[in-house]
N, C-alpha and C. Protein backbone atom coordinates (compact mmCIF):
# COMPACT_ATOMS: atom_id res chain seq x y z
N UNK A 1 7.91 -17.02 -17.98
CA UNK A 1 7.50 -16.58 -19.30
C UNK A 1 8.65 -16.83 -20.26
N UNK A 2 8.56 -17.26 -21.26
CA UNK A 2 9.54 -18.04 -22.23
C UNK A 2 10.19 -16.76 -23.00
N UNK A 3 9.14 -15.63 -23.51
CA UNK A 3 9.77 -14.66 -24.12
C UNK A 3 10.66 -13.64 -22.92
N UNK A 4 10.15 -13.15 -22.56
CA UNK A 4 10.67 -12.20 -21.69
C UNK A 4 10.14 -12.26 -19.94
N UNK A 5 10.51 -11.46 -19.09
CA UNK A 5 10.26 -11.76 -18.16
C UNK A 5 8.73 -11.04 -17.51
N UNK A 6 8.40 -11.23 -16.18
CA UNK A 6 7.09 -10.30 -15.69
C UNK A 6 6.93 -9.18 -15.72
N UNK A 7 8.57 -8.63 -15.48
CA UNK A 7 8.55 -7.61 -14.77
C UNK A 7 8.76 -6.61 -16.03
N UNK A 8 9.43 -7.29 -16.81
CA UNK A 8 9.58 -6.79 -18.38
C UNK A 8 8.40 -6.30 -19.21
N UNK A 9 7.26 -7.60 -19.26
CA UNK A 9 6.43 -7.29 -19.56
C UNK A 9 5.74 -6.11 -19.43
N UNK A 10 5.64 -6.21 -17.62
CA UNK A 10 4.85 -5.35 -17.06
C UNK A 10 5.30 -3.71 -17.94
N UNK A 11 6.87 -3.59 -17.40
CA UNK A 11 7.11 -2.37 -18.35
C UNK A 11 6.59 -1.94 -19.46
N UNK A 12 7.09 -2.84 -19.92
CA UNK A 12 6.62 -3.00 -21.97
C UNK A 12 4.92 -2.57 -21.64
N UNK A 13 3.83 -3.25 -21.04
CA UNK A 13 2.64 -2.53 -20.69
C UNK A 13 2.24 -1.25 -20.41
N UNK A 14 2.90 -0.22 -19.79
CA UNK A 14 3.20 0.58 -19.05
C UNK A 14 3.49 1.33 -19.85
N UNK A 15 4.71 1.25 -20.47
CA UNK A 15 5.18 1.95 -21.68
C UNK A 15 4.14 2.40 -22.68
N UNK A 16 3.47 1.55 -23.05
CA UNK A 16 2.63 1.34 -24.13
C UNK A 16 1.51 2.72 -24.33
N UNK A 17 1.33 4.27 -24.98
CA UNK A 17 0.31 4.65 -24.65
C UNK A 17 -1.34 3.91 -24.71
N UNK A 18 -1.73 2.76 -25.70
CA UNK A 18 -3.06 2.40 -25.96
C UNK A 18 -2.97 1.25 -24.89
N UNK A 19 -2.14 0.82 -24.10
CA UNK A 19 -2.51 0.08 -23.05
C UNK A 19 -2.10 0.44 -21.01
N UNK A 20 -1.09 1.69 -21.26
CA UNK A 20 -1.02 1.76 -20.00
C UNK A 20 -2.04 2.61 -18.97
N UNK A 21 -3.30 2.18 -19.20
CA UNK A 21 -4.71 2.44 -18.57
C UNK A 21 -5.25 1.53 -17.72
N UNK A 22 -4.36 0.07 -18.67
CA UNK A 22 -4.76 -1.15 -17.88
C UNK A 22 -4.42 -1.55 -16.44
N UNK A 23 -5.25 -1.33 -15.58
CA UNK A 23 -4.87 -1.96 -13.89
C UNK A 23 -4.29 -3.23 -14.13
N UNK A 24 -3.03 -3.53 -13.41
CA UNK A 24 -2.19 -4.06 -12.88
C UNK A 24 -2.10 -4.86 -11.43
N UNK A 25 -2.62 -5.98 -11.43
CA UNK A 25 -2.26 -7.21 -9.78
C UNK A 25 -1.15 -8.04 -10.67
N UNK A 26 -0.24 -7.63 -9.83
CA UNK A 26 0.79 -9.02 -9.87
C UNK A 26 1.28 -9.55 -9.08
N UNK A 27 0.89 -11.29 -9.32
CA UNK A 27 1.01 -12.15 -8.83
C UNK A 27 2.34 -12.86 -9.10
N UNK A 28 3.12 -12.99 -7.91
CA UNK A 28 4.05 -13.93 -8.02
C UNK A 28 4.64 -14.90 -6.88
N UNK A 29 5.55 -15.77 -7.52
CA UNK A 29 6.02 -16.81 -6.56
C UNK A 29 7.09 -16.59 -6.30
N UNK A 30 7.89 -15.64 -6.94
CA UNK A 30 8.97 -14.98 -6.53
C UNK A 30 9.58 -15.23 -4.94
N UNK A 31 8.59 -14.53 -4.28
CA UNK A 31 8.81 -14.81 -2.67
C UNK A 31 8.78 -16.27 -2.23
N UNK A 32 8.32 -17.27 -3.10
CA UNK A 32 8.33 -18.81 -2.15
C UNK A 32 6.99 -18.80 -1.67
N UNK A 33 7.00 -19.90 -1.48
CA UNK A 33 5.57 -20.37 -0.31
C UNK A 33 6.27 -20.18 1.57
N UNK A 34 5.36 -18.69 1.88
CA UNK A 34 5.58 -18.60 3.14
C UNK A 34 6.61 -17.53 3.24
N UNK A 35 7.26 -17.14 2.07
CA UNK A 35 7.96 -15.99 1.81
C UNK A 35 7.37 -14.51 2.22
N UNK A 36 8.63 -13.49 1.94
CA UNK A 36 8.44 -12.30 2.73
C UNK A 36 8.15 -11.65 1.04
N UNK A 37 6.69 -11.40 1.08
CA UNK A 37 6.37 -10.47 -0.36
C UNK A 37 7.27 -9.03 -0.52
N UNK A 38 7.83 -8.27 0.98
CA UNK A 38 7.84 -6.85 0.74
C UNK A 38 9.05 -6.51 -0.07
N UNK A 39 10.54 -7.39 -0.13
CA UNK A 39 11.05 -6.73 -0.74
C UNK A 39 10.82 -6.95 -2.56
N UNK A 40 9.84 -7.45 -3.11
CA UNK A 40 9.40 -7.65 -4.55
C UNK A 40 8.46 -6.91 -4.35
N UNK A 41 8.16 -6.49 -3.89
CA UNK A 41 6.68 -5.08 -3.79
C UNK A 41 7.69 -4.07 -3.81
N UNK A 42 8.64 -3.94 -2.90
CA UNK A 42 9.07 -2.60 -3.12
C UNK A 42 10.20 -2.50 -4.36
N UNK A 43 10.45 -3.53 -4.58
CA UNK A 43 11.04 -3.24 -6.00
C UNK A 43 10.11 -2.85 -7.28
N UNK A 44 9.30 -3.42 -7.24
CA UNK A 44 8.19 -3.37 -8.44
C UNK A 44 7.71 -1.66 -7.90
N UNK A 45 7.82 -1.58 -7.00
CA UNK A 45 7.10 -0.52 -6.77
C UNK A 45 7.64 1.05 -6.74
N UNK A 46 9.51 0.74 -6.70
CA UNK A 46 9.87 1.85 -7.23
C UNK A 46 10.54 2.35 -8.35
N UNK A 47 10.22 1.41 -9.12
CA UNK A 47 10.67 1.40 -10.61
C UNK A 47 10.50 3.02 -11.05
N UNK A 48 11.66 3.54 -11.04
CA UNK A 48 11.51 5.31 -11.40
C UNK A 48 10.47 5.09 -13.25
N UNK A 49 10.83 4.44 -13.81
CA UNK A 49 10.34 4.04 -15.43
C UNK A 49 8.79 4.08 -15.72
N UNK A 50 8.32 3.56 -14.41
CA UNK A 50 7.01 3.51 -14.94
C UNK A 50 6.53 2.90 -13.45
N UNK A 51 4.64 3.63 -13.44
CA UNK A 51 3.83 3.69 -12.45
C UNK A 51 4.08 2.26 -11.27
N UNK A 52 4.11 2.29 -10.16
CA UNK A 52 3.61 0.73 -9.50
C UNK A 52 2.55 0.24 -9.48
N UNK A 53 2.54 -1.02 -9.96
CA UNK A 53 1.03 -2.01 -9.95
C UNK A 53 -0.18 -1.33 -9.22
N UNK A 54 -0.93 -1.70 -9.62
CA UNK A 54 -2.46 -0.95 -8.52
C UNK A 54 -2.49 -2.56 -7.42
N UNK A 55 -1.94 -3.43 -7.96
CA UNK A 55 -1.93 -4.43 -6.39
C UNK A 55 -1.00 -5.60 -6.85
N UNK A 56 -0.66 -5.78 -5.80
CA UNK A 56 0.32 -6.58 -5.69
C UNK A 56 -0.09 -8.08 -4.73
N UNK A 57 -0.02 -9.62 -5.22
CA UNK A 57 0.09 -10.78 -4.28
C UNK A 57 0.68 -11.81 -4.28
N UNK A 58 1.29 -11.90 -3.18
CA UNK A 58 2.30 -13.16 -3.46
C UNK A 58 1.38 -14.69 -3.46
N UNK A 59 2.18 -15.37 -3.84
CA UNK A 59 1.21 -16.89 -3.85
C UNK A 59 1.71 -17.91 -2.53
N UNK A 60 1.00 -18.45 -2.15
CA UNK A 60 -0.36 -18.68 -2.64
C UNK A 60 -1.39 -18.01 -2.47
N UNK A 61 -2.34 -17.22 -3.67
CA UNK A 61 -3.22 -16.45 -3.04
C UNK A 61 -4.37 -16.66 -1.92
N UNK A 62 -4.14 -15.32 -1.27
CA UNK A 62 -6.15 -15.23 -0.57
C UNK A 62 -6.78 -15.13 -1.22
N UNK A 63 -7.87 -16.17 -1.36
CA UNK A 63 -8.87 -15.76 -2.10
C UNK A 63 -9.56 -14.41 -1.62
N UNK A 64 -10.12 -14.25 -0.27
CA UNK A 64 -10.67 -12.92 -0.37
C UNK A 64 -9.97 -11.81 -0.40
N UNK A 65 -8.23 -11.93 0.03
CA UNK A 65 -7.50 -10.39 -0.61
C UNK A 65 -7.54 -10.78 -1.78
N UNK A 66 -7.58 -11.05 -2.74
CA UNK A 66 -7.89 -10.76 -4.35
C UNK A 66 -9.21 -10.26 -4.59
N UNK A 67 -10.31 -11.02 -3.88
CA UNK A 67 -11.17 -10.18 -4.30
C UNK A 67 -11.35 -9.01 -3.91
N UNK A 68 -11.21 -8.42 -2.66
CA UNK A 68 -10.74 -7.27 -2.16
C UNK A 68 -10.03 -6.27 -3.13
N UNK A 69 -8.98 -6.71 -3.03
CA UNK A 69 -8.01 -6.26 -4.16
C UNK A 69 -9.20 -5.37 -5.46
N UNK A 70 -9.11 -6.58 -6.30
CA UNK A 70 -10.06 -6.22 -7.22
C UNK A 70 -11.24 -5.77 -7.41
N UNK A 71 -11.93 -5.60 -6.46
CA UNK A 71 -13.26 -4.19 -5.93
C UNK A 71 -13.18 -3.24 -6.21
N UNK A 72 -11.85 -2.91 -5.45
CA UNK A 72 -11.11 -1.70 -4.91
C UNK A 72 -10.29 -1.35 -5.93
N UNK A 73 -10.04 -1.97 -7.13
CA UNK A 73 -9.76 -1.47 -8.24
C UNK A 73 -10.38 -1.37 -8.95
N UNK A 74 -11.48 -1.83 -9.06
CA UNK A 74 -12.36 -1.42 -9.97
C UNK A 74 -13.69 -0.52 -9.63
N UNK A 75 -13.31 -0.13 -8.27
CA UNK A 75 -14.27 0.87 -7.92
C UNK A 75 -14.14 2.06 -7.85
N UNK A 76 -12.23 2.05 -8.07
CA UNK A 76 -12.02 3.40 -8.21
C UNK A 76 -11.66 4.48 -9.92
């Protein structure tokens, strides 16, 4: 991202009262192709600042854990 970063963003979202309602999957390449997703999950995820993502996937995605994913967020 040219302005700021994901994870920045994500904050800046979060922060926001008229938008931090919005569910959260983030996707990244962070980990590499074939990479170990957990330690960028658990960073994102204990950000004392603000909530952790409702899902998290590294790339290249599953198609059916995303859709999974996104069911299950929107079913709850």
């Amino acid at each position: 991202m040219p302005e700021q970063s994901g994870v920045r963003f994500y904050c800046n979202l979060k922060d926001d009262p008229k938008l931090s309602g919005i569910p959260v999957v983030i996707v990244t390449a962070v980990t590499g192709f074939g990479g170990d997703p957990e330690p960028f999950k658990k960073f994102i995820s204990t950000r004392k600042q603000v909530p952790p993502p409702e899902g998290f996937l590294a790339k290249p995605i599953d198609k059916d854990e995303f859709l999974d994913m996104i069911t299950k967020i929107l079913s709850s």
